[in-house]
PDB file of N, CA and C in Angstrom:
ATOM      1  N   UNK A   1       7.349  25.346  -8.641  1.00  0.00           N
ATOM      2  CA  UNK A   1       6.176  24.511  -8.639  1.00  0.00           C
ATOM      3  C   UNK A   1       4.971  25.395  -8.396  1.00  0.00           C
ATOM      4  N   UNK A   2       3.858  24.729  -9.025  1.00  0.00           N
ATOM      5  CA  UNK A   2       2.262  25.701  -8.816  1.00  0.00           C
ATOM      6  C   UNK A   2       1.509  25.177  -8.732  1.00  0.00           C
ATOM      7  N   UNK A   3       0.220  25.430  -7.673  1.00  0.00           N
ATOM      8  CA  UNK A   3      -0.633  24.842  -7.657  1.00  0.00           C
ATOM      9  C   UNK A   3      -1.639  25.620  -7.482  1.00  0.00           C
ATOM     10  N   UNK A   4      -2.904  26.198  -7.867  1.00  0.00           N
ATOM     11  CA  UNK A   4      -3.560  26.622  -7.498  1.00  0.00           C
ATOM     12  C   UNK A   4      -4.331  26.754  -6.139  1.00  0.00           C
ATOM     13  N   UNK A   5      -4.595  25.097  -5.934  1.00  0.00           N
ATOM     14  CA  UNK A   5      -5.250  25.542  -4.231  1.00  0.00           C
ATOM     15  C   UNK A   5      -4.350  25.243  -3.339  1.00  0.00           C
ATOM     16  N   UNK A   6      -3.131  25.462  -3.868  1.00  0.00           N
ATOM     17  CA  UNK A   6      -2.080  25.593  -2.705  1.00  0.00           C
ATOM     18  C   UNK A   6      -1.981  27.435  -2.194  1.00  0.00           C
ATOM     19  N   UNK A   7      -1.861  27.944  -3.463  1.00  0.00           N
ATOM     20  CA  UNK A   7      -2.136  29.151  -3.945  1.00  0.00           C
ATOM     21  C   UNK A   7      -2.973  29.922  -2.638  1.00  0.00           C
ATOM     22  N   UNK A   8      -3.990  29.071  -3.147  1.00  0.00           N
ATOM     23  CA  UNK A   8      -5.449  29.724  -2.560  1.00  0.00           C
ATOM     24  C   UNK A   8      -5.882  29.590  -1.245  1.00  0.00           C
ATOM     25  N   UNK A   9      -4.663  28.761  -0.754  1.00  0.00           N
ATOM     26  CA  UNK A   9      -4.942  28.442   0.534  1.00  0.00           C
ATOM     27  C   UNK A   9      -5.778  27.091   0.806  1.00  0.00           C
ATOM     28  N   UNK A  10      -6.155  26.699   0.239  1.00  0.00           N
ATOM     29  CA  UNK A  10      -7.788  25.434   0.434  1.00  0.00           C
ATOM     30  C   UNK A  10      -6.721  24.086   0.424  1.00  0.00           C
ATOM     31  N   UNK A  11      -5.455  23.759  -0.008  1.00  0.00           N
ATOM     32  CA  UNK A  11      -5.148  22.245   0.030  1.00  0.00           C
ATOM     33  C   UNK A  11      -3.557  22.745   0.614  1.00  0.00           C
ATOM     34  N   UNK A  12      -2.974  21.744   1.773  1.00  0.00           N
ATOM     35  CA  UNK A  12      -1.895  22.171   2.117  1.00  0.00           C
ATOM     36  C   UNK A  12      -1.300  20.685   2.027  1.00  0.00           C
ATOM     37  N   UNK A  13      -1.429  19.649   1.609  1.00  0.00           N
ATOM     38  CA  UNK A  13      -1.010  18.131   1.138  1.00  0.00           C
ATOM     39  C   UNK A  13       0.583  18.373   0.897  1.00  0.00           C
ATOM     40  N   UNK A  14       0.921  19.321  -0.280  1.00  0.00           N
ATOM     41  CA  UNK A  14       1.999  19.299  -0.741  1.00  0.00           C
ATOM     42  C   UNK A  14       2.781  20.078   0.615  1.00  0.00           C
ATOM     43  N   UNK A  15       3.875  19.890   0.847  1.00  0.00           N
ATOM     44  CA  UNK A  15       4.587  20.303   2.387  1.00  0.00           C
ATOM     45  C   UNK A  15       5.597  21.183   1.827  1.00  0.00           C
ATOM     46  N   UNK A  16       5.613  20.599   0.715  1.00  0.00           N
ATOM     47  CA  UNK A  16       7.426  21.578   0.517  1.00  0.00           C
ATOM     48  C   UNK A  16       7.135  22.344  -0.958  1.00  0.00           C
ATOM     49  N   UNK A  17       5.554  23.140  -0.864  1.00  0.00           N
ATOM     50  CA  UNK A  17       5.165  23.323  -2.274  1.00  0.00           C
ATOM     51  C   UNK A  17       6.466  24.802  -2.306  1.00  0.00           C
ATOM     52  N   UNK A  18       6.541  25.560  -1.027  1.00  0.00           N
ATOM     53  CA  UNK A  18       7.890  26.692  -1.287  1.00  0.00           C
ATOM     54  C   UNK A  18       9.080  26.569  -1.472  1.00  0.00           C
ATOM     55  N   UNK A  19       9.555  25.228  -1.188  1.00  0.00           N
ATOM     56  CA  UNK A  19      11.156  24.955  -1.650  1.00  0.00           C
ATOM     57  C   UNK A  19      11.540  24.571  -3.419  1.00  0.00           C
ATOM     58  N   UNK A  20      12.250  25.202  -3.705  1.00  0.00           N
ATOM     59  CA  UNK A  20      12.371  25.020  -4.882  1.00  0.00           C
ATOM     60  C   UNK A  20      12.992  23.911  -5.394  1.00  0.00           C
ATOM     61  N   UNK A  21      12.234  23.181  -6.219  1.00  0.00           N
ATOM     62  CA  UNK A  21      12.290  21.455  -7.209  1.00  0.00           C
ATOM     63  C   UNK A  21      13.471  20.743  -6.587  1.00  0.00           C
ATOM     64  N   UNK A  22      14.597  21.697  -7.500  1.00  0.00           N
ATOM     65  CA  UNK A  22      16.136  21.302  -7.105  1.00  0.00           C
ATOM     66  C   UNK A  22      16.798  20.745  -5.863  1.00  0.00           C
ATOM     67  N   UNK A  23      15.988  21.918  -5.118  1.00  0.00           N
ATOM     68  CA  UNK A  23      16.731  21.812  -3.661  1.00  0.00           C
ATOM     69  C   UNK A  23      15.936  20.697  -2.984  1.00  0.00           C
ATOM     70  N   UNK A  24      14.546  20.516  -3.236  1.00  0.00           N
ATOM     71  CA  UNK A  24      14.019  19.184  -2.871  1.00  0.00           C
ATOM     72  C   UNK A  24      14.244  17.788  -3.497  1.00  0.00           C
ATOM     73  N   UNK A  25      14.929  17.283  -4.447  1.00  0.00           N
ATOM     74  CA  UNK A  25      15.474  16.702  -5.106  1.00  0.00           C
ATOM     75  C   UNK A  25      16.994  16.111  -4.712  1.00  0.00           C
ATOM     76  N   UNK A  26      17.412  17.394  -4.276  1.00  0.00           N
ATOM     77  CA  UNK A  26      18.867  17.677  -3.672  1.00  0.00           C
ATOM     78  C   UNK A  26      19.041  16.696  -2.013  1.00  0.00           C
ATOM     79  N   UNK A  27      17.482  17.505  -1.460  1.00  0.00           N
ATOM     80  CA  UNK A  27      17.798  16.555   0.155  1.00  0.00           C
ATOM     81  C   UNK A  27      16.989  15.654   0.380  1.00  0.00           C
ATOM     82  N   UNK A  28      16.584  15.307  -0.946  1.00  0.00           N
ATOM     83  CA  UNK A  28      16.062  13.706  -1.117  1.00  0.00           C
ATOM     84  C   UNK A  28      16.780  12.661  -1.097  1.00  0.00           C
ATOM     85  N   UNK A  29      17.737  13.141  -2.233  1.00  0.00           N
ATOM     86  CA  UNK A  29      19.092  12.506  -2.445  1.00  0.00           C
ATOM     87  C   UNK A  29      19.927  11.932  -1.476  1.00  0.00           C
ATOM     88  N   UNK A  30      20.022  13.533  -0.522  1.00  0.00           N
ATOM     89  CA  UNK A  30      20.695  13.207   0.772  1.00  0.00           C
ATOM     90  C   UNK A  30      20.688  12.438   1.906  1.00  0.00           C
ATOM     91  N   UNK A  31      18.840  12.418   1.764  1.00  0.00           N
ATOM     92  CA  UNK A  31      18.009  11.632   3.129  1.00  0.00           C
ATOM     93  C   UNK A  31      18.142   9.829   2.608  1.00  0.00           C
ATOM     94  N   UNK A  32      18.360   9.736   1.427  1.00  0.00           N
ATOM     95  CA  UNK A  32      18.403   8.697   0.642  1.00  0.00           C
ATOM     96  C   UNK A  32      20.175   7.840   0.735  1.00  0.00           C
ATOM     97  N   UNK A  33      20.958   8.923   0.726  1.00  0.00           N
ATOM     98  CA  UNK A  33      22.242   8.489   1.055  1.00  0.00           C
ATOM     99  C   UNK A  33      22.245   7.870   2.056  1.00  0.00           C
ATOM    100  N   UNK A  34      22.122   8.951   3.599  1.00  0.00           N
ATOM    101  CA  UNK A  34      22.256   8.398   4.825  1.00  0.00           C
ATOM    102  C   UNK A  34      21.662   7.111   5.189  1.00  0.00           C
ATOM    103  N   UNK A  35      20.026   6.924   4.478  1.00  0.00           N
ATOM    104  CA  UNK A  35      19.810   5.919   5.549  1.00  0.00           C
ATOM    105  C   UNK A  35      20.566   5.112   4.433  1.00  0.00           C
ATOM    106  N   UNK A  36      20.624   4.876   2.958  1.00  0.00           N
ATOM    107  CA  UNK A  36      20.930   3.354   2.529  1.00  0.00           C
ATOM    108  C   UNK A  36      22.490   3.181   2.936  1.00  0.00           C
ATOM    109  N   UNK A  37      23.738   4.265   3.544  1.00  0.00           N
ATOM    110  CA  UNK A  37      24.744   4.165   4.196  1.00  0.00           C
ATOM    111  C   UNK A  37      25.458   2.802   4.449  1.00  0.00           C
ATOM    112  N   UNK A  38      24.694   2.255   5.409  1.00  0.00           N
ATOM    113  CA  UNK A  38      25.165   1.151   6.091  1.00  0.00           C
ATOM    114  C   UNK A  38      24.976  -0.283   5.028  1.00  0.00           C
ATOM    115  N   UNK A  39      24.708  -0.080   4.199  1.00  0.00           N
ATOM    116  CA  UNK A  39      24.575  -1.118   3.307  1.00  0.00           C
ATOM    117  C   UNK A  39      25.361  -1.048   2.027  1.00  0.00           C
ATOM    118  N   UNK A  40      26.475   0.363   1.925  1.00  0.00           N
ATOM    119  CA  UNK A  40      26.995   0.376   0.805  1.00  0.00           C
ATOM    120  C   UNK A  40      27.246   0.208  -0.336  1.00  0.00           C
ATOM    121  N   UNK A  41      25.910   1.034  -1.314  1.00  0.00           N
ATOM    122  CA  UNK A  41      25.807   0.896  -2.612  1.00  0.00           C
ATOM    123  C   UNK A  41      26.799   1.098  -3.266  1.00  0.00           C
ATOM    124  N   UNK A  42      26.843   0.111  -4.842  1.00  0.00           N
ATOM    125  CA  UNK A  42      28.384   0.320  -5.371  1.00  0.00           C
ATOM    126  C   UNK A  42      28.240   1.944  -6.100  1.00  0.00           C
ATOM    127  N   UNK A  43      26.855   1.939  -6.622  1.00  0.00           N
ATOM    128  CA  UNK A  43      26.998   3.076  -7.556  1.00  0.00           C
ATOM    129  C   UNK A  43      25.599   3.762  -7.248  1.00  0.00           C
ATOM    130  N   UNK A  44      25.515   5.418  -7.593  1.00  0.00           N
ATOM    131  CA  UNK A  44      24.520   6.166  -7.167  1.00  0.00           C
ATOM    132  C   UNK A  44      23.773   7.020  -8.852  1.00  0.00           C
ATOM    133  N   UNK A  45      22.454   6.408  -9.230  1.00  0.00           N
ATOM    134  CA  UNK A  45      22.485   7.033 -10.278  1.00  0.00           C
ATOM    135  C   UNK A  45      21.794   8.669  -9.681  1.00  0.00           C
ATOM    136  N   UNK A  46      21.763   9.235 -10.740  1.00  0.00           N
ATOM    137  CA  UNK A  46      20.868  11.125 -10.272  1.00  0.00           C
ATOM    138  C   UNK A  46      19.525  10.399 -10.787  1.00  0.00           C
ATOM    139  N   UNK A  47      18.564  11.103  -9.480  1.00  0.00           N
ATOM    140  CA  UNK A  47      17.188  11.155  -9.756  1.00  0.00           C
ATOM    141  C   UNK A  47      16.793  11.607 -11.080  1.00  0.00           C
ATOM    142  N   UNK A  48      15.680  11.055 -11.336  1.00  0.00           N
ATOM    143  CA  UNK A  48      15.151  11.417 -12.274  1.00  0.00           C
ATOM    144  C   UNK A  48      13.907  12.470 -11.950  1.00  0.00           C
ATOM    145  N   UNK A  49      13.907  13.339 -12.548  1.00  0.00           N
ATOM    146  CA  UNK A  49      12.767  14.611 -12.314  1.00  0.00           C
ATOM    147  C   UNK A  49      11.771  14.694 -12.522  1.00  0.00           C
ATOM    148  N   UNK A  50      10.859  15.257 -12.048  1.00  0.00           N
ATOM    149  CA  UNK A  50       9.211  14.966 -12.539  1.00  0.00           C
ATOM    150  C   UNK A  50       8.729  16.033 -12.727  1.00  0.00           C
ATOM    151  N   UNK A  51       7.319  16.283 -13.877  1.00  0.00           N
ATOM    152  CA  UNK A  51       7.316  17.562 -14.112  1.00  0.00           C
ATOM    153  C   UNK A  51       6.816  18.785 -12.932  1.00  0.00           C
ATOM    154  N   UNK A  52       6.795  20.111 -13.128  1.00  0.00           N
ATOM    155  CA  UNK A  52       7.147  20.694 -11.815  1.00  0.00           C
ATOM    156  C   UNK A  52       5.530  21.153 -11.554  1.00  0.00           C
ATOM    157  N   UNK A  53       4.343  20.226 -12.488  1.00  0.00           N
ATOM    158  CA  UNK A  53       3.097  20.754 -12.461  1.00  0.00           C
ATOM    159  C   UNK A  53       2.259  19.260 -12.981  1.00  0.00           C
ATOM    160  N   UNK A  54       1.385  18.734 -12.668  1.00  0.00           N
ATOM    161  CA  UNK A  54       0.819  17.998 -12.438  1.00  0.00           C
ATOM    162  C   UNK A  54       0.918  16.874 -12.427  1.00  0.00           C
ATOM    163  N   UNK A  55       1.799  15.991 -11.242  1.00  0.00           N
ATOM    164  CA  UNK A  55       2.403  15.703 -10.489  1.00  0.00           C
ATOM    165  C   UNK A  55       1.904  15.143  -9.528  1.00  0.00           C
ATOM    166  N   UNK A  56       0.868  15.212  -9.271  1.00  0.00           N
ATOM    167  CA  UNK A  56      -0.035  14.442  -8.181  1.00  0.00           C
ATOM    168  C   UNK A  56      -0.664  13.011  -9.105  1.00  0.00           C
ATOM    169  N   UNK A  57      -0.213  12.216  -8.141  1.00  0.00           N
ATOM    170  CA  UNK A  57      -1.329  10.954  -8.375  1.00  0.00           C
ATOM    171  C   UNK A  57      -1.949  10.827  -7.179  1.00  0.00           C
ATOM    172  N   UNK A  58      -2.289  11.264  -6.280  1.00  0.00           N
ATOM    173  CA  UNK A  58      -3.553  11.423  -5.610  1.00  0.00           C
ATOM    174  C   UNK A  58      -3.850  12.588  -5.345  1.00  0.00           C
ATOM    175  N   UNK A  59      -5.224  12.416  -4.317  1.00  0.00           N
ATOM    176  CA  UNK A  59      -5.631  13.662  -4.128  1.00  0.00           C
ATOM    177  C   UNK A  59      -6.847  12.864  -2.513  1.00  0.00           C
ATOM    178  N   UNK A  60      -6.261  13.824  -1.557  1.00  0.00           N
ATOM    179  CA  UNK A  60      -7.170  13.381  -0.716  1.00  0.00           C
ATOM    180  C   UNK A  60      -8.627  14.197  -0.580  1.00  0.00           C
ATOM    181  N   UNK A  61      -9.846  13.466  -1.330  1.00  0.00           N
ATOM    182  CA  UNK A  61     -10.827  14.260  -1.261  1.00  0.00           C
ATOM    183  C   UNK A  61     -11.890  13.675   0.150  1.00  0.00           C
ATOM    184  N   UNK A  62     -12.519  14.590   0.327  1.00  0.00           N
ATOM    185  CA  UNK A  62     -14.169  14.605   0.940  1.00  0.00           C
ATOM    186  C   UNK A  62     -15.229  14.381  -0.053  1.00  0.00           C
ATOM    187  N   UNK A  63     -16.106  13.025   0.683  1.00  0.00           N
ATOM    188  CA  UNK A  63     -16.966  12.852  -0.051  1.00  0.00           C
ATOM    189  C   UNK A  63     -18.393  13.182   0.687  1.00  0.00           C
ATOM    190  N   UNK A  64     -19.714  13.944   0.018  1.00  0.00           N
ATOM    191  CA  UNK A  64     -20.492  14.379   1.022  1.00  0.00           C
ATOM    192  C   UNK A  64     -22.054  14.050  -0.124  1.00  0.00           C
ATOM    193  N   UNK A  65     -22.938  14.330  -0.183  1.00  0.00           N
ATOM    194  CA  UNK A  65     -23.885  14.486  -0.462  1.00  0.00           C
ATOM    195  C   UNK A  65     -24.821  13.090  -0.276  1.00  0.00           C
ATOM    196  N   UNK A  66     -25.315  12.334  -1.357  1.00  0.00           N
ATOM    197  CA  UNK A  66     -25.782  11.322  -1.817  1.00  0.00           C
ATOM    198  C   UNK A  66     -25.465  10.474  -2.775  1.00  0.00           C
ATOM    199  N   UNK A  67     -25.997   9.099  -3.268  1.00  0.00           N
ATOM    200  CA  UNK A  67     -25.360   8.334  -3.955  1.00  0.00           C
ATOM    201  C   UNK A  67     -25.581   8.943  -5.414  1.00  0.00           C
ATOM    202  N   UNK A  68     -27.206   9.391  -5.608  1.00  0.00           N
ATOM    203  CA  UNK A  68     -27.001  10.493  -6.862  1.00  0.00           C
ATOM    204  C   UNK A  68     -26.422  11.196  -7.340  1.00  0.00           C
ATOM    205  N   UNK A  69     -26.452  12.142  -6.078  1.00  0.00           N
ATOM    206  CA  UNK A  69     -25.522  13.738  -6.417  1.00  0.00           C
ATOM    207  C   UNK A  69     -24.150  13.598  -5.246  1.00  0.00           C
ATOM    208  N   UNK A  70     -23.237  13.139  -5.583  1.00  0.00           N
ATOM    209  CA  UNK A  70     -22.235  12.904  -4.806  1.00  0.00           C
ATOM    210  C   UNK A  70     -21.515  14.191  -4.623  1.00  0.00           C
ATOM    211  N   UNK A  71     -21.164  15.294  -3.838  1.00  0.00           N
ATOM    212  CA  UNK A  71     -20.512  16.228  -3.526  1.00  0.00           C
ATOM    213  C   UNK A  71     -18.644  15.986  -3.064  1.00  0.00           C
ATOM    214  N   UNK A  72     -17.825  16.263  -4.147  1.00  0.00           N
ATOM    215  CA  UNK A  72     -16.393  15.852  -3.564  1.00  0.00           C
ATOM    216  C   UNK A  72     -15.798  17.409  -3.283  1.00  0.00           C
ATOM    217  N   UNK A  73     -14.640  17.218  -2.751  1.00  0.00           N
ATOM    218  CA  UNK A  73     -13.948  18.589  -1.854  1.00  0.00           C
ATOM    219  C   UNK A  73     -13.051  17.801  -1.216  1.00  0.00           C
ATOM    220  N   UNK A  74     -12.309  19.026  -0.815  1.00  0.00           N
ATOM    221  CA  UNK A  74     -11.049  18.809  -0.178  1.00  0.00           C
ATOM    222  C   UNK A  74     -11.092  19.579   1.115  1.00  0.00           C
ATOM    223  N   UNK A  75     -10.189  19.477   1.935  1.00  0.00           N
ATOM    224  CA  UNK A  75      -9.940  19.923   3.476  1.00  0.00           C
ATOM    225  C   UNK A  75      -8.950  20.891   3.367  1.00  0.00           C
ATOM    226  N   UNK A  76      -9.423  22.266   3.935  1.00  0.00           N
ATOM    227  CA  UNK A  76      -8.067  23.224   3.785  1.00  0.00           C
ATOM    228  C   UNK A  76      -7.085  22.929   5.187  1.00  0.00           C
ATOM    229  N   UNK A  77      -6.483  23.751   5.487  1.00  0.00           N
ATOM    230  CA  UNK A  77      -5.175  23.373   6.500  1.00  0.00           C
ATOM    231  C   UNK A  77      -5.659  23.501   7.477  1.00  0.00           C
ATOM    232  N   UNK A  78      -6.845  24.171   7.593  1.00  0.00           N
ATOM    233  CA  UNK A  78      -7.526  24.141   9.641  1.00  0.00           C
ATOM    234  C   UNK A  78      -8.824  22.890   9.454  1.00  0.00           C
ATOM    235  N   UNK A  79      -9.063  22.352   8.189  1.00  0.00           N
ATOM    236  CA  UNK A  79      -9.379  21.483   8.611  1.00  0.00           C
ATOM    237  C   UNK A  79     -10.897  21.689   8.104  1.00  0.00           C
ATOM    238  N   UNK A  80     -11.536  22.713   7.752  1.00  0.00           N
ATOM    239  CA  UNK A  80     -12.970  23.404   7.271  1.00  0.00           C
ATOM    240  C   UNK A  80     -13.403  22.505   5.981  1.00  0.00           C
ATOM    241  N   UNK A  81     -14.263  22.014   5.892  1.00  0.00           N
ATOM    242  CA  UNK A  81     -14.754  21.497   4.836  1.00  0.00           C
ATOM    243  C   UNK A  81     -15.269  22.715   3.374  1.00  0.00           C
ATOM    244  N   UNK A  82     -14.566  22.553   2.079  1.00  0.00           N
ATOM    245  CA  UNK A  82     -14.550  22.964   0.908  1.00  0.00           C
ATOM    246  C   UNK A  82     -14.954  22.421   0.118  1.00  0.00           C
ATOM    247  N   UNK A  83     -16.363  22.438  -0.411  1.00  0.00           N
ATOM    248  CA  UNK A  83     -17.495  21.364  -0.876  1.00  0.00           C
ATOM    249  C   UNK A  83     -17.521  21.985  -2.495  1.00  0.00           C
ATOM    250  N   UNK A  84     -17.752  21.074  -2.848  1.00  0.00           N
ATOM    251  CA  UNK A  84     -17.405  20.901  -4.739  1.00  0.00           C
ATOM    252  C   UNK A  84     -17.315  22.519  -5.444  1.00  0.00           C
ATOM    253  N   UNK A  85     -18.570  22.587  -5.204  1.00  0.00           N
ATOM    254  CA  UNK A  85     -19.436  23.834  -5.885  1.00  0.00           C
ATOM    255  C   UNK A  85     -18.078  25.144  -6.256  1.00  0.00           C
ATOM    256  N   UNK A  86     -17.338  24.863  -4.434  1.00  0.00           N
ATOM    257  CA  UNK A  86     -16.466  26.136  -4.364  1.00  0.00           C
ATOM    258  C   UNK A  86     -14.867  25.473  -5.124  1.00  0.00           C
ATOM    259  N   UNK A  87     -14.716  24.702  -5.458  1.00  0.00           N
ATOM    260  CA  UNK A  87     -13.603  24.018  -6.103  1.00  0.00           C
ATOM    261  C   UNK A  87     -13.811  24.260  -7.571  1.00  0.00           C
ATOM    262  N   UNK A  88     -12.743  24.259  -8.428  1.00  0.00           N
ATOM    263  CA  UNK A  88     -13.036  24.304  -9.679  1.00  0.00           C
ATOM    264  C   UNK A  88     -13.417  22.543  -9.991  1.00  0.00           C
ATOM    265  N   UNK A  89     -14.214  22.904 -11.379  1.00  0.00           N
ATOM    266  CA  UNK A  89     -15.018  21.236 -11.627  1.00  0.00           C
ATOM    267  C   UNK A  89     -14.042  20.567 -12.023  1.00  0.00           C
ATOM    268  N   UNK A  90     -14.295  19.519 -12.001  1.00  0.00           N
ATOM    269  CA  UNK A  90     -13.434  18.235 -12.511  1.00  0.00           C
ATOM    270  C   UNK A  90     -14.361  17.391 -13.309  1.00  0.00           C
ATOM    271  N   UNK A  91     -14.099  17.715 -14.937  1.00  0.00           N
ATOM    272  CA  UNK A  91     -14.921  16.815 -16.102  1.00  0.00           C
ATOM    273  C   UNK A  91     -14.715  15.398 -15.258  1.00  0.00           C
ATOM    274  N   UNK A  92     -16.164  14.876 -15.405  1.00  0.00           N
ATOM    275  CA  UNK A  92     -16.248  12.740 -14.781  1.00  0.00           C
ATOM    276  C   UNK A  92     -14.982  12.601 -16.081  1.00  0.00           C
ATOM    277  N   UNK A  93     -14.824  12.650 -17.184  1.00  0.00           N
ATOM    278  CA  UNK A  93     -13.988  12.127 -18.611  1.00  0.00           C
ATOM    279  C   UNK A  93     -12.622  12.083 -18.060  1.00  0.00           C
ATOM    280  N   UNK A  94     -12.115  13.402 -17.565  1.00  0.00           N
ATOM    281  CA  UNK A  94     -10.474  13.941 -17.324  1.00  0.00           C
ATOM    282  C   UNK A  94     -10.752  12.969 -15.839  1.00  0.00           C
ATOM    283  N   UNK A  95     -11.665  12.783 -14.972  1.00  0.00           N
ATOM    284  CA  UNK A  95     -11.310  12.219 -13.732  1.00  0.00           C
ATOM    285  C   UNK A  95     -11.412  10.698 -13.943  1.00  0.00           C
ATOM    286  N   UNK A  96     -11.806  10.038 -14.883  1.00  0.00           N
ATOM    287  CA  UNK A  96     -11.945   8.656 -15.238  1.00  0.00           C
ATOM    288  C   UNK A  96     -10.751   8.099 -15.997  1.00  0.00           C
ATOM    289  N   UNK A  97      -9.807   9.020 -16.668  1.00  0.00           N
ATOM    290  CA  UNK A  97      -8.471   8.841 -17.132  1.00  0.00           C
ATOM    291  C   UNK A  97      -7.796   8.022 -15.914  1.00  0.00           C
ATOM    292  N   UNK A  98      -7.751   9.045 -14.588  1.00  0.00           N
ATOM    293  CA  UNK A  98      -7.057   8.686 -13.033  1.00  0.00           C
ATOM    294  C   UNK A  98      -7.864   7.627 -12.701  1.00  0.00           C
ATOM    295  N   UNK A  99      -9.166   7.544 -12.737  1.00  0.00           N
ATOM    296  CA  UNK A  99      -9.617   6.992 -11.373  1.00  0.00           C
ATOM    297  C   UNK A  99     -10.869   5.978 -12.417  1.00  0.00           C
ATOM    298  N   UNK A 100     -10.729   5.067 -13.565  1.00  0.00           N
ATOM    299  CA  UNK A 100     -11.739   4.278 -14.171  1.00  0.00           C
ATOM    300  C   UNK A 100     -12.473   4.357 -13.499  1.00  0.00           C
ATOM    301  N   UNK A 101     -13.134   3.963 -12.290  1.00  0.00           N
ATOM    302  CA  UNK A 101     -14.611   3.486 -11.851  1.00  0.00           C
ATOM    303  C   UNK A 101     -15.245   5.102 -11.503  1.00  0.00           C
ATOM    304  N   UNK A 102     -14.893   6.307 -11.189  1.00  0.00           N
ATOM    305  CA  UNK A 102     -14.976   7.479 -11.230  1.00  0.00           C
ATOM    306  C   UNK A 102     -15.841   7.833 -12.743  1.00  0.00           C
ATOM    307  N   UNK A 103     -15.317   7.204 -13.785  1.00  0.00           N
ATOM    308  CA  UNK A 103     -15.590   8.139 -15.050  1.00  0.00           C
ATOM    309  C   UNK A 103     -17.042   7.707 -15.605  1.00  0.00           C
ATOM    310  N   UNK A 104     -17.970   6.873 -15.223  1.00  0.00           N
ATOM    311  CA  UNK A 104     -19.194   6.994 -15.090  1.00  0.00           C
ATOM    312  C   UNK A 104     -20.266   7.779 -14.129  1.00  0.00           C
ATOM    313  N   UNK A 105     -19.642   8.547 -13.203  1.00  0.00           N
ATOM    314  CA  UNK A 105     -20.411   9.040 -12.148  1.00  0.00           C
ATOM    315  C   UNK A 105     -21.278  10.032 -12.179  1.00  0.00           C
ATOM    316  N   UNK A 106     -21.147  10.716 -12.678  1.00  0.00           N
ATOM    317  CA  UNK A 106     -21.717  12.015 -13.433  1.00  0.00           C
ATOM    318  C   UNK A 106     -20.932  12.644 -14.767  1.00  0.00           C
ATOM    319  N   UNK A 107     -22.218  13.710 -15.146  1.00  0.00           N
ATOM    320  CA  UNK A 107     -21.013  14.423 -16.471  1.00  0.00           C
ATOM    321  C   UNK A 107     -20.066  15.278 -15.959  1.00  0.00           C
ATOM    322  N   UNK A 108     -20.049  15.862 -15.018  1.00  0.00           N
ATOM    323  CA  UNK A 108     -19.423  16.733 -14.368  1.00  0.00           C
ATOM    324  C   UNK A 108     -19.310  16.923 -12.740  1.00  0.00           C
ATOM    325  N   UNK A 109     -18.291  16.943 -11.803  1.00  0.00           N
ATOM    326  CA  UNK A 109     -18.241  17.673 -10.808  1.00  0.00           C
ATOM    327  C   UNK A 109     -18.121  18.626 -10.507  1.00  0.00           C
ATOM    328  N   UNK A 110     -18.940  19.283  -9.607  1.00  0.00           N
ATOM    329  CA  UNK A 110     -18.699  20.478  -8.889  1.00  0.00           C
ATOM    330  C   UNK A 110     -19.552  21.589  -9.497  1.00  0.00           C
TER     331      UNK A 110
END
């Protein structure tokens, strides 16, 4: 799996971005066995996989500036505020796909 501002240090959201797909998949499965246990399913299908890169349906951002010029960012792992400018942009078009009421906001973030 890859992520750039996992990469870079600036977003730590994803927890298990170093374990590899499989093996997280694997003790999903497992954590999934134990608790449904006591209720004894007849049959267990295999997960289905997701791709190993963009993969997020959210994103926890910071919102800062004004109602004009709205400034979004994210929080790195100590917690420091990472304000648009230093993020790569996010076309309003590609962010209005995710988020409709988003895709009028400006032409561009960041």
């Amino acid at each position: 799996m890859h992520c750039d501002y996992y990469d870079a240090g600036l977003c730590r959201s994803c927890t298990r971005m170093n374990e590899p797909y499989p093996a997280q998949l694997a003790d999903k499965q497992e954590r999934l066995r134990q608790l449904l246990a006591p209720h004894r399913p007849e049959a267990w299908l295999e997960p289905v996989p997701s791709p190993e890169s963009g993969f997020r349906n959210k994103a926890k951002m910071v919102v800062s500036g004004t109602v004009e010029r709205p400034l979004l960012g994210i929080l790195d792992r100590d917690g420091a505020r990472h304000r648009s400018h230093r993020l790569r942009p996010v076309p309003a078009a590609a962010a209005g796909r995710r988020c409709p009421p988003c895709a009028g906001s400006s032409a561009s973030w960041g």
